[in-house]
Protein backbone atom coordinates (compact mmCIF):
# COMPACT_ATOMS: atom_id res chain seq x y z
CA UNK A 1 -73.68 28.17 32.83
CA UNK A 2 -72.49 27.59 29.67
CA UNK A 3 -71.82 31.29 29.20
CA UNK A 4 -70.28 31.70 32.64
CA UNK A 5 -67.62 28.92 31.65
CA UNK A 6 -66.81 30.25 28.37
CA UNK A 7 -66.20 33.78 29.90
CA UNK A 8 -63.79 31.86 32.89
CA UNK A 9 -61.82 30.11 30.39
CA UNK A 10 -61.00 33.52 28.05
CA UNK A 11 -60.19 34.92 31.62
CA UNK A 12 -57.66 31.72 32.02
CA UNK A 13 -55.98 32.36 28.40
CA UNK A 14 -55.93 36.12 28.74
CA UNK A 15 -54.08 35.74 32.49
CA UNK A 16 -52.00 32.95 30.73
CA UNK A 17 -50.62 35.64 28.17
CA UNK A 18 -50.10 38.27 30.57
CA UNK A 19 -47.69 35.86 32.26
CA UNK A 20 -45.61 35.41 29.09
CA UNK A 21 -46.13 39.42 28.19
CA UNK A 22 -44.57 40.62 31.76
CA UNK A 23 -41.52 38.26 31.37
CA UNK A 24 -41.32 39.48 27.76
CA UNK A 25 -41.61 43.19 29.26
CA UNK A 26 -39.03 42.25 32.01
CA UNK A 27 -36.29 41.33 29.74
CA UNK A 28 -36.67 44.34 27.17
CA UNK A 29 -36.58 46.57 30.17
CA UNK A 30 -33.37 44.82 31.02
CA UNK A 31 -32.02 45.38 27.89
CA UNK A 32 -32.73 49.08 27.98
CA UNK A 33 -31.19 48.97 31.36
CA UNK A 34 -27.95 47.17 29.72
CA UNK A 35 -27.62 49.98 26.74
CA UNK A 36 -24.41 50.54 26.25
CA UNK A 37 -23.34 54.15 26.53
CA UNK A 38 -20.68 55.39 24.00
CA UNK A 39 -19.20 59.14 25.23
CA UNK A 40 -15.71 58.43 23.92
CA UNK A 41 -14.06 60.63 20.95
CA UNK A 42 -10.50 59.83 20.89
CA UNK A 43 -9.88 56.92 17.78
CA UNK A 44 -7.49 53.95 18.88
CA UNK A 45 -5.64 52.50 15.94
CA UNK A 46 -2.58 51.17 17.71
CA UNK A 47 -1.53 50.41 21.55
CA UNK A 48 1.95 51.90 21.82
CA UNK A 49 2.74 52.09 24.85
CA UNK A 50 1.01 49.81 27.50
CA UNK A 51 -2.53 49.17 29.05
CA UNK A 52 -2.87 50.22 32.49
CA UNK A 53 -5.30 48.50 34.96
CA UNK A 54 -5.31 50.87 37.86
CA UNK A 55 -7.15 49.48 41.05
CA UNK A 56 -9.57 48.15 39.63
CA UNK A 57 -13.15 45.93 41.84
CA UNK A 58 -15.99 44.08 39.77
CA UNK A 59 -19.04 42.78 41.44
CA UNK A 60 -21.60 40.91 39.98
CA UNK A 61 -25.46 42.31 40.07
CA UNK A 62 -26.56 40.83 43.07
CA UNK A 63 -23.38 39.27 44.30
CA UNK A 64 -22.36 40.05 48.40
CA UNK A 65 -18.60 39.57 47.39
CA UNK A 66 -16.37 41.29 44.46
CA UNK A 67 -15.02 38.88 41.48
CA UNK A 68 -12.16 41.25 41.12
CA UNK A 69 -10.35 43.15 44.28
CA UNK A 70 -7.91 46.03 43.84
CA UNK A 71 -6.53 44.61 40.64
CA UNK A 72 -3.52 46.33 39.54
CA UNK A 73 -1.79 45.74 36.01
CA UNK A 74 0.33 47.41 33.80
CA UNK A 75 0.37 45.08 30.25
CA UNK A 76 3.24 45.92 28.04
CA UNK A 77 2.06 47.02 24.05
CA UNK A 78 4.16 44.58 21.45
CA UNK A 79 4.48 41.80 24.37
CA UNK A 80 3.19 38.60 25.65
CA UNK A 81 1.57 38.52 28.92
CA UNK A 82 -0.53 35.32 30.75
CA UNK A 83 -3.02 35.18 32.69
CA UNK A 84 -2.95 32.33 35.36
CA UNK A 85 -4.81 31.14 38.23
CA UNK A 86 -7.23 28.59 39.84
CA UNK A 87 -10.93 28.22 38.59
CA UNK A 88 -13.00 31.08 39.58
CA UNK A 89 -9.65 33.42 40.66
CA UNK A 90 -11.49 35.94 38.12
CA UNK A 91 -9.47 35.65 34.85
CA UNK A 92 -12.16 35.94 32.05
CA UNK A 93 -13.91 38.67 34.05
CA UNK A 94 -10.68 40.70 34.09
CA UNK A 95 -10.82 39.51 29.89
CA UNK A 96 -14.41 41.32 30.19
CA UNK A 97 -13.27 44.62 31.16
CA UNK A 98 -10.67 44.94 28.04
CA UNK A 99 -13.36 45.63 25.58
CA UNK A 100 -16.12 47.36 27.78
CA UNK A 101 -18.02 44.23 27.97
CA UNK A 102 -18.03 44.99 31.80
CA UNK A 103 -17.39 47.89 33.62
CA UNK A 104 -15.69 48.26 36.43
CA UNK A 105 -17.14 48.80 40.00
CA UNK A 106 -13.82 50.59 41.01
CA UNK A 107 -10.87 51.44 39.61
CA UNK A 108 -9.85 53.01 36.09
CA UNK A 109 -8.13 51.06 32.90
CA UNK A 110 -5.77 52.63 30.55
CA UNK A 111 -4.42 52.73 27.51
CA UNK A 112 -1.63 54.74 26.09
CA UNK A 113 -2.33 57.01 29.81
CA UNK A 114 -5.82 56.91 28.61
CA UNK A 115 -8.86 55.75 29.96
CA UNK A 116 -10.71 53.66 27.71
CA UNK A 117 -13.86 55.21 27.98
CA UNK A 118 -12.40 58.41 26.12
CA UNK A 119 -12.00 56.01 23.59
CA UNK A 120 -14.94 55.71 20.50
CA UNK A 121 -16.06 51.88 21.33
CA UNK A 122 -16.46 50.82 17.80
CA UNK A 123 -12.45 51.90 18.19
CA UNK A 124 -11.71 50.33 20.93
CA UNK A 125 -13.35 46.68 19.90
CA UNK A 126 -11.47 47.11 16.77
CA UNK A 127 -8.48 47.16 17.93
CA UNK A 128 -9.03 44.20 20.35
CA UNK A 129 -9.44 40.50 18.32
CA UNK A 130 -10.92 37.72 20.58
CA UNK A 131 -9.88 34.02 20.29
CA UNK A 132 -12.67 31.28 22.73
CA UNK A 133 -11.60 28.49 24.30
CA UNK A 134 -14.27 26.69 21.73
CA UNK A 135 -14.54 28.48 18.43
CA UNK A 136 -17.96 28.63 16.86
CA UNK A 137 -17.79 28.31 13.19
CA UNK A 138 -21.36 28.04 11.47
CA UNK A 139 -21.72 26.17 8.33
CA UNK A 140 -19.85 27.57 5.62
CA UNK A 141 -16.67 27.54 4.27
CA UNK A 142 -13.59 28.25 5.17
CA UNK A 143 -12.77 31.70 3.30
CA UNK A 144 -17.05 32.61 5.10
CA UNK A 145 -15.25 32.14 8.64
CA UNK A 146 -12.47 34.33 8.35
CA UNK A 147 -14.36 37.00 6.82
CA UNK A 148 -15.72 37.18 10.20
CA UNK A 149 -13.18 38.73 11.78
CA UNK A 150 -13.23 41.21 8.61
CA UNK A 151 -16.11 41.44 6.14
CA UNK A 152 -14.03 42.92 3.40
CA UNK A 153 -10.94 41.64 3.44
CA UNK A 154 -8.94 40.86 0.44
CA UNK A 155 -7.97 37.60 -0.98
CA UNK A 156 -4.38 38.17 0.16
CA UNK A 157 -5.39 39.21 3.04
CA UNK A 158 -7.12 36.09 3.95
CA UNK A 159 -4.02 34.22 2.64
CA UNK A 160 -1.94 36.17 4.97
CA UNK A 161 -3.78 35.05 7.94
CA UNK A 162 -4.09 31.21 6.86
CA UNK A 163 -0.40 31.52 6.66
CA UNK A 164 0.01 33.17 10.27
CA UNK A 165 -2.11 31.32 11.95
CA UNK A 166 -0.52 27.52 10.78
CA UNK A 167 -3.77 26.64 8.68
CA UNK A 168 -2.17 26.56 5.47
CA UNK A 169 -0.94 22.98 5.50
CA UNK A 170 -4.09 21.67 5.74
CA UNK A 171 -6.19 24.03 4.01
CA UNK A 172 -4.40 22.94 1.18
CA UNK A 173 -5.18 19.52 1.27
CA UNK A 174 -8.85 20.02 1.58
CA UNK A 175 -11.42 19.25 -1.05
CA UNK A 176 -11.78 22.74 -2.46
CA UNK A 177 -9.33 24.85 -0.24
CA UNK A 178 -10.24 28.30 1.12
CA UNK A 179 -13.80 27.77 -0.56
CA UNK A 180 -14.27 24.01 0.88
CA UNK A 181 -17.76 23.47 3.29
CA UNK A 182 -16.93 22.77 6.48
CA UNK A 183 -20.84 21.79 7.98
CA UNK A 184 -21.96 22.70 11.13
CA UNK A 185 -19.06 23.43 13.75
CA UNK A 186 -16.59 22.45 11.54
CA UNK A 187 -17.27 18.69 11.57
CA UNK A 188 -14.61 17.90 9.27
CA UNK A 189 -11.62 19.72 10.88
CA UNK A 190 -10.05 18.59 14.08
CA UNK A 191 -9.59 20.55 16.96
CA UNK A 192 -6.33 21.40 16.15
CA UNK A 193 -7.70 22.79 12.78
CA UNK A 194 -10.24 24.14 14.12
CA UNK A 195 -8.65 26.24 16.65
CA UNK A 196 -6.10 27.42 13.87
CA UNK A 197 -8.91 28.33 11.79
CA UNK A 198 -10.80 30.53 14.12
CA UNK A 199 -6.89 32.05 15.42
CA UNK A 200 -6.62 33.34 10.96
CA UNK A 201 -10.28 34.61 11.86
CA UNK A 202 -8.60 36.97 14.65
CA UNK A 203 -5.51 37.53 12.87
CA UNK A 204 -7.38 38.86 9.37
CA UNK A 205 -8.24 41.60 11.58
CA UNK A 206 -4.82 42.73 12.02
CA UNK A 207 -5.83 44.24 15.53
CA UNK A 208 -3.35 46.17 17.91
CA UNK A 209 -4.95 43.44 20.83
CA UNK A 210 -5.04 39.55 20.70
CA UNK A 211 -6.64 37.61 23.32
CA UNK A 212 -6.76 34.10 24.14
CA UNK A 213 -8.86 32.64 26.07
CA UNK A 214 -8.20 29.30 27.01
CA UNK A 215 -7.16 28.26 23.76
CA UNK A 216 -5.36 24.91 24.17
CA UNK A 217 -7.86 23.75 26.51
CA UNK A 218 -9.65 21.22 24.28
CA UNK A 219 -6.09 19.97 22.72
CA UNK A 220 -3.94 16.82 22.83
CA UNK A 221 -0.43 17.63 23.80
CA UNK A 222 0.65 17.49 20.26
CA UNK A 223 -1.83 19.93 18.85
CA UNK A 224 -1.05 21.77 22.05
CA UNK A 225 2.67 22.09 21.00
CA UNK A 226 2.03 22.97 17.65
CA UNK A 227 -0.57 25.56 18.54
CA UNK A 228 1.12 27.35 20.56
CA UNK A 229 4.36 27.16 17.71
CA UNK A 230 2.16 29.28 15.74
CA UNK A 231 1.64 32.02 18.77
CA UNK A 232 5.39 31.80 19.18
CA UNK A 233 5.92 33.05 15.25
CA UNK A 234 3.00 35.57 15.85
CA UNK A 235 5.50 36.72 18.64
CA UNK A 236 8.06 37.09 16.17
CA UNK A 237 6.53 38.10 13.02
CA UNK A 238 4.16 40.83 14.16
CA UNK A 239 4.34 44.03 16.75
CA UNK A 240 0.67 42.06 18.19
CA UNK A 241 0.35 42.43 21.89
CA UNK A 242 -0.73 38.94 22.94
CA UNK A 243 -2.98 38.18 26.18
CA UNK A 244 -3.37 34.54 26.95
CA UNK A 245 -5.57 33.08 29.28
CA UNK A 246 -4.61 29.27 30.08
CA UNK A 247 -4.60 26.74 32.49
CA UNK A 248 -1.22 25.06 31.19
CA UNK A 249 1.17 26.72 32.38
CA UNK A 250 3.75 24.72 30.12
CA UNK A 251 2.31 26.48 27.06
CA UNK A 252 2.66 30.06 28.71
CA UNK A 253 5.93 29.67 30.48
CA UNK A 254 7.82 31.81 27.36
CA UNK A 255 5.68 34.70 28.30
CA UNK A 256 7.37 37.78 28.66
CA UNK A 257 5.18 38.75 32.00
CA UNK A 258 2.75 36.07 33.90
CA UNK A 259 0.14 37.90 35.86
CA UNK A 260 -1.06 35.04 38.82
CA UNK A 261 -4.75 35.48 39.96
CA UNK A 262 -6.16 34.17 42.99
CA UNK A 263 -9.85 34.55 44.42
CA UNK A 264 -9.96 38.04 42.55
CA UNK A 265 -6.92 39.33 44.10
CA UNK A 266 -3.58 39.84 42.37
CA UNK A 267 -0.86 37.34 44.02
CA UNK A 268 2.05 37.36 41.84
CA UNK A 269 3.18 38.83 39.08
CA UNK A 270 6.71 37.72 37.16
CA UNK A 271 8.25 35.79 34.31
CA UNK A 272 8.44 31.93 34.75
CA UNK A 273 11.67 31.17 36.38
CA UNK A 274 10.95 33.89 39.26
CA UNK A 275 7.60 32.78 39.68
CA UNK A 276 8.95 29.14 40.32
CA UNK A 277 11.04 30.46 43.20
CA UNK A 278 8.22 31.83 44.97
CA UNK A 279 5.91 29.54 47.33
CA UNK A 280 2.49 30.49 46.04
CA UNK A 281 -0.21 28.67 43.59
CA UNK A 282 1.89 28.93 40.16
CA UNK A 283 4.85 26.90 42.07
CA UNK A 284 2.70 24.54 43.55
CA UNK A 285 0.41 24.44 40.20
CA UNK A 286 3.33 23.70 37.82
CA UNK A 287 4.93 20.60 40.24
CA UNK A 288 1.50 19.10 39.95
CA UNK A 289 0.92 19.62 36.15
CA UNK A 290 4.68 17.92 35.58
CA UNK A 291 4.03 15.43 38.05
CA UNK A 292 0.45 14.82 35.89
CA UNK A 293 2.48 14.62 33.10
CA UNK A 294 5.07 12.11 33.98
CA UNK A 295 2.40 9.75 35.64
CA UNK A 296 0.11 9.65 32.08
CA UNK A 297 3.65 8.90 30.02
């Protein structure tokens, strides 16, 4: 008996480790599954021309309905353009398909009348810098986070994009400047700074492509204002085509073209004033927003 419970219980541990080596098995096989495939050869330095989203459907593995539905968009190079639209309308999946992160289901996407996949990725992600509603900054300092967005870039180069991106105020006043610890998630900055911070991580980068996502989200007004001052001289300073994702539509109402999603679909595309005239969600979203603002001052 003994025997017969000792052999039971290595039959137990051995069935408990198959468990944990057929999940283990499952996920590398998805992640062969998921290799990315690079055919591309064409090398993209600079968008000059435009980025073409041409009909374009994305459904989610498993999903009965698509996230994105005969999305058509032409984005202008050396311009600002929003993206708008309620929760779930399909904005940061449309983000997704910029830099092959997704592929689409239907449709083709452009740039300079080419389609991105002729394009080398390591190109293509190159020329495309990526700003998160919540910037992650590890613990180190603040020259360490910048390099981030390029390993080897010079002194002045890092200088250049502290200046650009509005950080150099208060860089300056910090313990040890460019080379001061910031701990964990940048515990000592605000959210202002920090937002500021991560934007010089995206600007050192120079790319042809800068996206926002969300990027005033988890600001008080006044940061709001004086973030999106910054993107204004961006605007100004540099030939940077700028794609914003936001949900207040006072900081985006400058845009040069305001793309309006809703539930996947395409409903209205236009600058600000035009878009005001027309009785769809960006009207009805923008009397509410004002009306939230006049209530809370």
């Amino acid at each position: 008996m003994p025997i017969v419970k000792g052999i039971l219980m290595q039959i137990q541990s051995i069935q408990n480790v198959l468990g944990s080596m057929e999940a283990l098995e499952d996920r590398l096989n998805s992640m062969k599954d998921a290799l990315e495939e690079d055919n591309g050869s064409e090398i993209l330095t600079k968008i000059e021309k435009y980025i073409l989203i041409d009909k374009v459907s994305f459904c989610y593995l498993n999903s009965k309905c698509n996230a994105l539905k005969d999305i058509t968009i032409k984005i202008e190079a050396n311009k600002m353009t929003a993206i708008v639209g309620p929760s779930g309308s399909g904005k940061s999946t449309l983000i997704d398909l910029l830099p092959r992160l997704r592929l689409p289901t239907e449709g083709t996407i452009q740039i300079d009348r080419k389609n991105i996949d002729e394009y080398k990725l390591e190109s293509l992600r190159k020329s495309i810098s990526y700003v998160p509603q919540t910037p992650q900054i590890f613990n180190g300092t603040v020259k360490n986070h910048i390099l981030y967005g390029k390993k080897d870039a010079t002194d002045e180069e890092v200088k250049n994009a502290i200046q650009l991106a509005g950080a150099e105020d208060f860089v300056k006043q910090l313990p040890q400047g460019i080379d001061t610890a910031l701990g964990e998630d940048a515990v000592k900055l605000s959210g202002g700074q920090r937002q500021r911070l991560d934007l010089a991580r995206a600007l050192v980068k120079e790319a042809s492509v800068l996206i926002l996502d969300e990027p005033t989200s988890n600001l008080d007004v006044a940061s709001e204002e004086a973030f999106m001052k910054v993107i204004s001289e961006i605007r100004q300073k540099t030939s940077t085509t700028i794609i914003i994702v936001s949900h207040s539509l006072a900081s985006i109402s400058s845009s040069d073209q305001i793309i309006v999603l809703n539930k996947g679909e395409v409903e209205a595309i236009g600058m600000h004033a035009e878009l005001l005239k027309e009785k769809g969600w960006y009207s009805k979203a923008w009397k509410t927003q004002k009306l939230t603002e006049i209530k809370f001052t």
